[in-house]
N, C-alpha and C. Protein backbone atom coordinates (compact mmCIF):
# COMPACT_ATOMS: atom_id res chain seq x y z
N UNK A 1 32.48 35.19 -23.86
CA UNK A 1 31.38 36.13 -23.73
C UNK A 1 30.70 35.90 -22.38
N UNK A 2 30.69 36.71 -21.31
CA UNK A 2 29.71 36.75 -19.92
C UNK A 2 28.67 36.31 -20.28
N UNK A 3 27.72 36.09 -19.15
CA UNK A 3 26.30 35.90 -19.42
C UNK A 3 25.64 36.77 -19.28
N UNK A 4 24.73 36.70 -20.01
CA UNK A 4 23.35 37.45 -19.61
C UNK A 4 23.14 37.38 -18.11
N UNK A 5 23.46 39.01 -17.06
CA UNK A 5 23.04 38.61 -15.74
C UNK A 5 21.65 39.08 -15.40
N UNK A 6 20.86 40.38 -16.33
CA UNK A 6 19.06 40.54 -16.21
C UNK A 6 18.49 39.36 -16.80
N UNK A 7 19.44 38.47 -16.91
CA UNK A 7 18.15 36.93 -17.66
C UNK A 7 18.55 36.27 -16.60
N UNK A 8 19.65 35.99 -16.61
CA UNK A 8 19.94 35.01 -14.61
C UNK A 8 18.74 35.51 -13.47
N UNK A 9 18.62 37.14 -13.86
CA UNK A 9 17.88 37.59 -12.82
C UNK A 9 16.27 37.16 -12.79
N UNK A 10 16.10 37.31 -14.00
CA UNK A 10 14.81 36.90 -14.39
C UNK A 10 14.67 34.98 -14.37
N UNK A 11 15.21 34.55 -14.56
CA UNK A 11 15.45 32.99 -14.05
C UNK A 11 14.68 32.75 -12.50
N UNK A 12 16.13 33.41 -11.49
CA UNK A 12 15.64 33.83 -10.32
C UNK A 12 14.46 33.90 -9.77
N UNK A 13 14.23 35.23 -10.46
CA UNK A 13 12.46 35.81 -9.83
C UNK A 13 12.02 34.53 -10.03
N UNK A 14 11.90 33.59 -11.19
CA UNK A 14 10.75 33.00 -11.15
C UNK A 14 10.96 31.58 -10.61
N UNK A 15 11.74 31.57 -10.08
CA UNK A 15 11.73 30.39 -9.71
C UNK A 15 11.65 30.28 -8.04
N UNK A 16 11.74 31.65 -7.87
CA UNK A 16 11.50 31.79 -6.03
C UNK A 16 9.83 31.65 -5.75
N UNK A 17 9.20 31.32 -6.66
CA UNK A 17 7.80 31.37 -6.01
C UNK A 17 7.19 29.60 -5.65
N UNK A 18 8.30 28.70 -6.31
CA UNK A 18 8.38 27.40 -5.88
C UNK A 18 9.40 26.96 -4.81
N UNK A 19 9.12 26.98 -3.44
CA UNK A 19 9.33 26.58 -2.43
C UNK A 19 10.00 25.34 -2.21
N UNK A 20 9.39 24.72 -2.32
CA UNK A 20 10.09 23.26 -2.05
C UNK A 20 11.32 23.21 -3.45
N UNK A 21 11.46 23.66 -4.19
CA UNK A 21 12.46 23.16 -4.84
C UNK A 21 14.27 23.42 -4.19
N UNK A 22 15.27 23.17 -4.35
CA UNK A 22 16.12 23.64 -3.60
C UNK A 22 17.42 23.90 -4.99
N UNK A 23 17.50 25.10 -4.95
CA UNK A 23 18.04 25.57 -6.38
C UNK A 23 19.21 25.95 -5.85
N UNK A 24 20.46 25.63 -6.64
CA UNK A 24 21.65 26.23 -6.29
C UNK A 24 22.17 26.69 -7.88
N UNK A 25 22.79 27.29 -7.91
CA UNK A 25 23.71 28.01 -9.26
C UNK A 25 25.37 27.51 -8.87
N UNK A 26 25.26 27.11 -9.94
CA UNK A 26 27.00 27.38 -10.77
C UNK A 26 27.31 27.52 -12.12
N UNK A 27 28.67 28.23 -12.15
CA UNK A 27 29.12 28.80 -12.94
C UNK A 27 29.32 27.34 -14.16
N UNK A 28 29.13 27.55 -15.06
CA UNK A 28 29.46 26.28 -15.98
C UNK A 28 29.15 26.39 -17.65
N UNK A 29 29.77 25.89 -18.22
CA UNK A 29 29.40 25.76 -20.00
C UNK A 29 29.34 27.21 -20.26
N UNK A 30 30.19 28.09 -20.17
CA UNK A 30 30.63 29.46 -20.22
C UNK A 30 29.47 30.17 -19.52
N UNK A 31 28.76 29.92 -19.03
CA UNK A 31 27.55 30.83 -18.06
C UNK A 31 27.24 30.04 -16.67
N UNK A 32 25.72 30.69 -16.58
CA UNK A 32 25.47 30.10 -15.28
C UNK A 32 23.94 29.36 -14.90
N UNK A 33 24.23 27.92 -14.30
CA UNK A 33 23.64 27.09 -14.48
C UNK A 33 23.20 27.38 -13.05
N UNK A 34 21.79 26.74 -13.42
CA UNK A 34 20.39 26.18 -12.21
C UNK A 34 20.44 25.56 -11.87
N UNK A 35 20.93 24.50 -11.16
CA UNK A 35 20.70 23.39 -10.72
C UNK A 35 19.68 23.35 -9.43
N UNK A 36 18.33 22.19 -10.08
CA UNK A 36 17.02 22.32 -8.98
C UNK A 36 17.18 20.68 -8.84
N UNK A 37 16.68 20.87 -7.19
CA UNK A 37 17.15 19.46 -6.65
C UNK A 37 18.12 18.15 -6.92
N UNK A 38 19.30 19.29 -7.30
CA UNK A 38 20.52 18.18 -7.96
C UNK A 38 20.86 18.12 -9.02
N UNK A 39 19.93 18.24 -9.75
CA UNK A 39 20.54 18.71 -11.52
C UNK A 39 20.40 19.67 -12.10
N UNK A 40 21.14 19.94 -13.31
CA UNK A 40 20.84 20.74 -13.95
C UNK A 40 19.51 20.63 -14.82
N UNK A 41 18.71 22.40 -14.72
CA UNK A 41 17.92 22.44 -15.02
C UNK A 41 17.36 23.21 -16.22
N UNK A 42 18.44 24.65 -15.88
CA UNK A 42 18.50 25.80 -17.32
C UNK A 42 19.69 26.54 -16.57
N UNK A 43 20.00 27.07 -18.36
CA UNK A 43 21.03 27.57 -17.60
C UNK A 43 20.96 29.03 -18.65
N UNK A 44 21.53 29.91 -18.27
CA UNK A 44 21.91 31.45 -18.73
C UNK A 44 23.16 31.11 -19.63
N UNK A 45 23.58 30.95 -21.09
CA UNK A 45 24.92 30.56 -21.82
C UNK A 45 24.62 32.14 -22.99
N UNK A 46 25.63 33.36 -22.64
CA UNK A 46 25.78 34.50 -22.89
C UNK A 46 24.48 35.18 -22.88
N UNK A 47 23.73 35.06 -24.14
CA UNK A 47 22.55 35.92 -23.90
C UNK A 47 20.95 34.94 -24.25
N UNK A 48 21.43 33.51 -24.46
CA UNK A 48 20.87 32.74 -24.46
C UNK A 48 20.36 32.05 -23.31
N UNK A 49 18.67 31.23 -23.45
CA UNK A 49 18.75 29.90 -22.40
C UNK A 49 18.83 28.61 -22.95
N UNK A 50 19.88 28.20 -21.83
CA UNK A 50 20.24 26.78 -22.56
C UNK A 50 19.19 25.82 -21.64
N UNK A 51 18.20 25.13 -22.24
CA UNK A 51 17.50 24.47 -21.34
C UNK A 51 17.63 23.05 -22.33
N UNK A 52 17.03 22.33 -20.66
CA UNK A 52 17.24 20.68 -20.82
C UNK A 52 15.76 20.07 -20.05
N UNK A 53 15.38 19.10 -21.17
CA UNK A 53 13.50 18.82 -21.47
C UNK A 53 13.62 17.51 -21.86
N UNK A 54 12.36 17.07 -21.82
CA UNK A 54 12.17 15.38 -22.09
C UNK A 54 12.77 15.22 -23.33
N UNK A 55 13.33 14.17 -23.53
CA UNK A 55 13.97 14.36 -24.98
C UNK A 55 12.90 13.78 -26.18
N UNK A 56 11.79 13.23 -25.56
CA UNK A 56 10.19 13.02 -26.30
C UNK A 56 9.77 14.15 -26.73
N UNK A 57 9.98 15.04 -26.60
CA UNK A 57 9.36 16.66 -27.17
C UNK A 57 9.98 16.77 -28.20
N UNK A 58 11.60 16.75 -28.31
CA UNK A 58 12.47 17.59 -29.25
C UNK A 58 11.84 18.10 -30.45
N UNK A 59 10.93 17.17 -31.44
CA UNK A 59 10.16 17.94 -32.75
C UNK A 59 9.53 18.89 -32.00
N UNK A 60 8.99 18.73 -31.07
CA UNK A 60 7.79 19.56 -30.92
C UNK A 60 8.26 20.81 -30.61
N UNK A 61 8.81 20.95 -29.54
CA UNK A 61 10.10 22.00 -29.61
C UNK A 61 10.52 23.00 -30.25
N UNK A 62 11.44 21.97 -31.00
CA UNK A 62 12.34 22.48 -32.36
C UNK A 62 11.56 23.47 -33.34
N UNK A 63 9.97 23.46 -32.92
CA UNK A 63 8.94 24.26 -34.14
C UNK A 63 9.15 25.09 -33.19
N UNK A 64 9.92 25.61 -32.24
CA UNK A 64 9.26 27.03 -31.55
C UNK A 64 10.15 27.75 -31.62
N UNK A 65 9.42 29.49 -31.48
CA UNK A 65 10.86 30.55 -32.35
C UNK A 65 11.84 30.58 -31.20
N UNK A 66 12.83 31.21 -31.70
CA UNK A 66 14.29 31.34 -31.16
C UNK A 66 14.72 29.54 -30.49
N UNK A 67 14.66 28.99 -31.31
CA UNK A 67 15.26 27.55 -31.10
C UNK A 67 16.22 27.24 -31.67
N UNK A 68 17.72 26.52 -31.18
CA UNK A 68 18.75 26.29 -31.74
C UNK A 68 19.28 24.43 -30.89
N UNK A 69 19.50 23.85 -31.95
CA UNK A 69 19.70 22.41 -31.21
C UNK A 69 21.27 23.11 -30.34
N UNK A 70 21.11 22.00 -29.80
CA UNK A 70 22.46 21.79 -29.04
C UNK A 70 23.82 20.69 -29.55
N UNK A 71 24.54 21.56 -30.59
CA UNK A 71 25.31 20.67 -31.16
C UNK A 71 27.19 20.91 -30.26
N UNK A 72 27.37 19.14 -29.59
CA UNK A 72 29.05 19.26 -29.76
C UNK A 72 29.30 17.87 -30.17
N UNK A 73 30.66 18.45 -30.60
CA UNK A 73 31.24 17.85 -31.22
C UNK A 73 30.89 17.07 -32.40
N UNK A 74 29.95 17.77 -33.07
CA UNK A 74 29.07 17.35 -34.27
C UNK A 74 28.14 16.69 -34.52
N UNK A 75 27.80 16.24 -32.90
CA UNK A 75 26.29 15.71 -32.47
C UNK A 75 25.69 16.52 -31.60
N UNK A 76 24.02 15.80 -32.22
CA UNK A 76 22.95 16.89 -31.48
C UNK A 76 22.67 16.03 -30.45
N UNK A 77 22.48 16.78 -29.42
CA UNK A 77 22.24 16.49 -28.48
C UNK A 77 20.67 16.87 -28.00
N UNK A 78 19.97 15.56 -28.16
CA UNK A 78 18.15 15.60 -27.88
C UNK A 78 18.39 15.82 -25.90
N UNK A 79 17.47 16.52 -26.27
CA UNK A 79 16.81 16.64 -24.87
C UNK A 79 17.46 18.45 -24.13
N UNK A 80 18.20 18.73 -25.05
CA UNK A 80 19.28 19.76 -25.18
C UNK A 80 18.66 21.10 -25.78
N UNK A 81 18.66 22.38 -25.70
CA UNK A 81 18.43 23.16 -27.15
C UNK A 81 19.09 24.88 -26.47
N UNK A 82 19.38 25.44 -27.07
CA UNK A 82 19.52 26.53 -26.70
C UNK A 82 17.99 27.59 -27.72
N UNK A 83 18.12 28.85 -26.34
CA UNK A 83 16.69 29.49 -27.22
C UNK A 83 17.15 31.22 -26.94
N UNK A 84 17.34 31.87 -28.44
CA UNK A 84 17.59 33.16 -28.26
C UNK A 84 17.22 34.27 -27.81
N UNK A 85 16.88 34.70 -27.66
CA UNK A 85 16.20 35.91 -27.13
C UNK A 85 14.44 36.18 -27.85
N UNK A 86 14.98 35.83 -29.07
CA UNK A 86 13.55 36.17 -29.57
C UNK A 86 12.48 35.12 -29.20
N UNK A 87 13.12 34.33 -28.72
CA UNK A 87 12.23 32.82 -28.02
C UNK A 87 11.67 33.07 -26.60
N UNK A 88 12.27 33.76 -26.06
CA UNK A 88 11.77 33.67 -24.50
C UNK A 88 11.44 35.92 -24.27
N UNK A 89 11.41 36.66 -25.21
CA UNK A 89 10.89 37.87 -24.81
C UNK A 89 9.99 38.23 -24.03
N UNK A 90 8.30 37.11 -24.43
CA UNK A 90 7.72 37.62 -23.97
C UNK A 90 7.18 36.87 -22.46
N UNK A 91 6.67 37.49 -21.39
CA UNK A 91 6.94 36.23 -20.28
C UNK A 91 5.83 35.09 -20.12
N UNK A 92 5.08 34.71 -21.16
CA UNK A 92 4.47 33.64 -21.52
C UNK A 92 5.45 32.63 -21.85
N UNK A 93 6.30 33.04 -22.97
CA UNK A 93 7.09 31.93 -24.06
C UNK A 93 8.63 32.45 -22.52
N UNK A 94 8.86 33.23 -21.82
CA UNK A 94 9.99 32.74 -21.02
C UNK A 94 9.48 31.97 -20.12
N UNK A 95 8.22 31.78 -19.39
CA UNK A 95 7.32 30.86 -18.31
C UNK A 95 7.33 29.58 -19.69
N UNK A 96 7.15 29.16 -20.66
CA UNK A 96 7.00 28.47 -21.19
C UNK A 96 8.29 26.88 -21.32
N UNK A 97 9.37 27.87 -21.87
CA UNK A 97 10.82 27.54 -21.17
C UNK A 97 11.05 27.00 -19.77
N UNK A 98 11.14 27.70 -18.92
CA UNK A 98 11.43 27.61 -17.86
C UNK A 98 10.35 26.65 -17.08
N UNK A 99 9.41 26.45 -17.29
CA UNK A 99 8.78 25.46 -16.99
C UNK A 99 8.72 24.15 -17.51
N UNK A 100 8.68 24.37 -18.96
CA UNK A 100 9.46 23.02 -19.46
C UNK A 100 11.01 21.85 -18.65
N UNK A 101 11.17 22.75 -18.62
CA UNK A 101 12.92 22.52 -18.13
C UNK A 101 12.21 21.93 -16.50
N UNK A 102 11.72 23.03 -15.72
CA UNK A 102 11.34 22.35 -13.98
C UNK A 102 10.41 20.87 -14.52
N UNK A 103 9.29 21.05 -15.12
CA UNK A 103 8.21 19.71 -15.59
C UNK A 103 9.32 17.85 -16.06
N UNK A 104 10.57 18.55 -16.55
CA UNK A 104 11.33 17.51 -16.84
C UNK A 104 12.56 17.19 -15.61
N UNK A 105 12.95 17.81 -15.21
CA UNK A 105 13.62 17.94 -13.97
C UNK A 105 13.01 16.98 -13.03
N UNK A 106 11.93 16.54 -12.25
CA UNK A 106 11.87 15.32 -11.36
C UNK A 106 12.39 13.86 -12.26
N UNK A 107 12.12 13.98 -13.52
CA UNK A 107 12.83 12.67 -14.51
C UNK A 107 13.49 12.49 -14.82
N UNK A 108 14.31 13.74 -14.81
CA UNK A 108 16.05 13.78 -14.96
C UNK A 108 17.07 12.90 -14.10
N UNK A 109 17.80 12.37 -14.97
CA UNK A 109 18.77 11.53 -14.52
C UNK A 109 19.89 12.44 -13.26
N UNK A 110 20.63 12.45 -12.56
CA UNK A 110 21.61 13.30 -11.98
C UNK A 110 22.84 12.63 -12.72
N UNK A 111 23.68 13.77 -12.70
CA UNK A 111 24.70 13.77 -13.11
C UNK A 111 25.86 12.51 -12.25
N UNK A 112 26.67 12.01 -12.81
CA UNK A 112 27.55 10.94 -11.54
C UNK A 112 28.40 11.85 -11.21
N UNK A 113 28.34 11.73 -9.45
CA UNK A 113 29.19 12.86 -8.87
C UNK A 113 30.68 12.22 -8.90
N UNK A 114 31.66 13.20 -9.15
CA UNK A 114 33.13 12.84 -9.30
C UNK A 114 33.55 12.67 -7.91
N UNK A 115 34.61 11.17 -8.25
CA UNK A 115 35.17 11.00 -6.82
C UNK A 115 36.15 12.10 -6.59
N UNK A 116 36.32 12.21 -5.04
CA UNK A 116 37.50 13.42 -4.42
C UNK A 116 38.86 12.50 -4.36
């Protein structure tokens, strides 16, 4: 299934009004990922956002609508959640998201880059 590209877009808009951050996109986990200053931050996964947050929140979280853990391979993965559409409609609860995700992002670990 493609991604959602008016929610990539809307990602976008809002994240161009923070300057200093240095955001690149790639394609990844069947959609398309944010990566702000080196990691991943949220990403667009079909018509969902898959965002990644202190993993100290997760209850708190988990109470908010359009919330879905992030399960592979039969574990949940804290710090993880995907959020449907009915979670991020209005642009309070999508600023809500998406700020979550940047607020945890300077504490984020980076990923280990693969040797060439």
């Amino acid at each position: 299934m493609p991604y959602d590209t008016k929610l990539a877009d809307r990602i976008r808009e809002y994240l161009v009004q923070f300057p200093k951050l240095k955001i690149e996109e790639k394609e990844m986990f069947r959609g398309l990922t944010f990566m702000i200053n080196g990691k991943m931050c949220v990403s667009v996964s079909g018509e969902n956002l898959m965002c990644r947050f202190d993993p100290a929140l997760q209850d708190e979280v988990a109470e908010k609508n359009g919330f879905q853990p992030m399960i592979m391979k039969g574990r949940e993965y804290k710090g993880y959640c995907y959020i449907d559409p009915t979670g991020f409609k209005s642009k309070k609860d999508f600023e809500y998201w998406v700020g979550l995700c940047l607020a945890f992002n300077d504490k984020a670990k980076s990923s280990k880059k693969k040797k060439k």
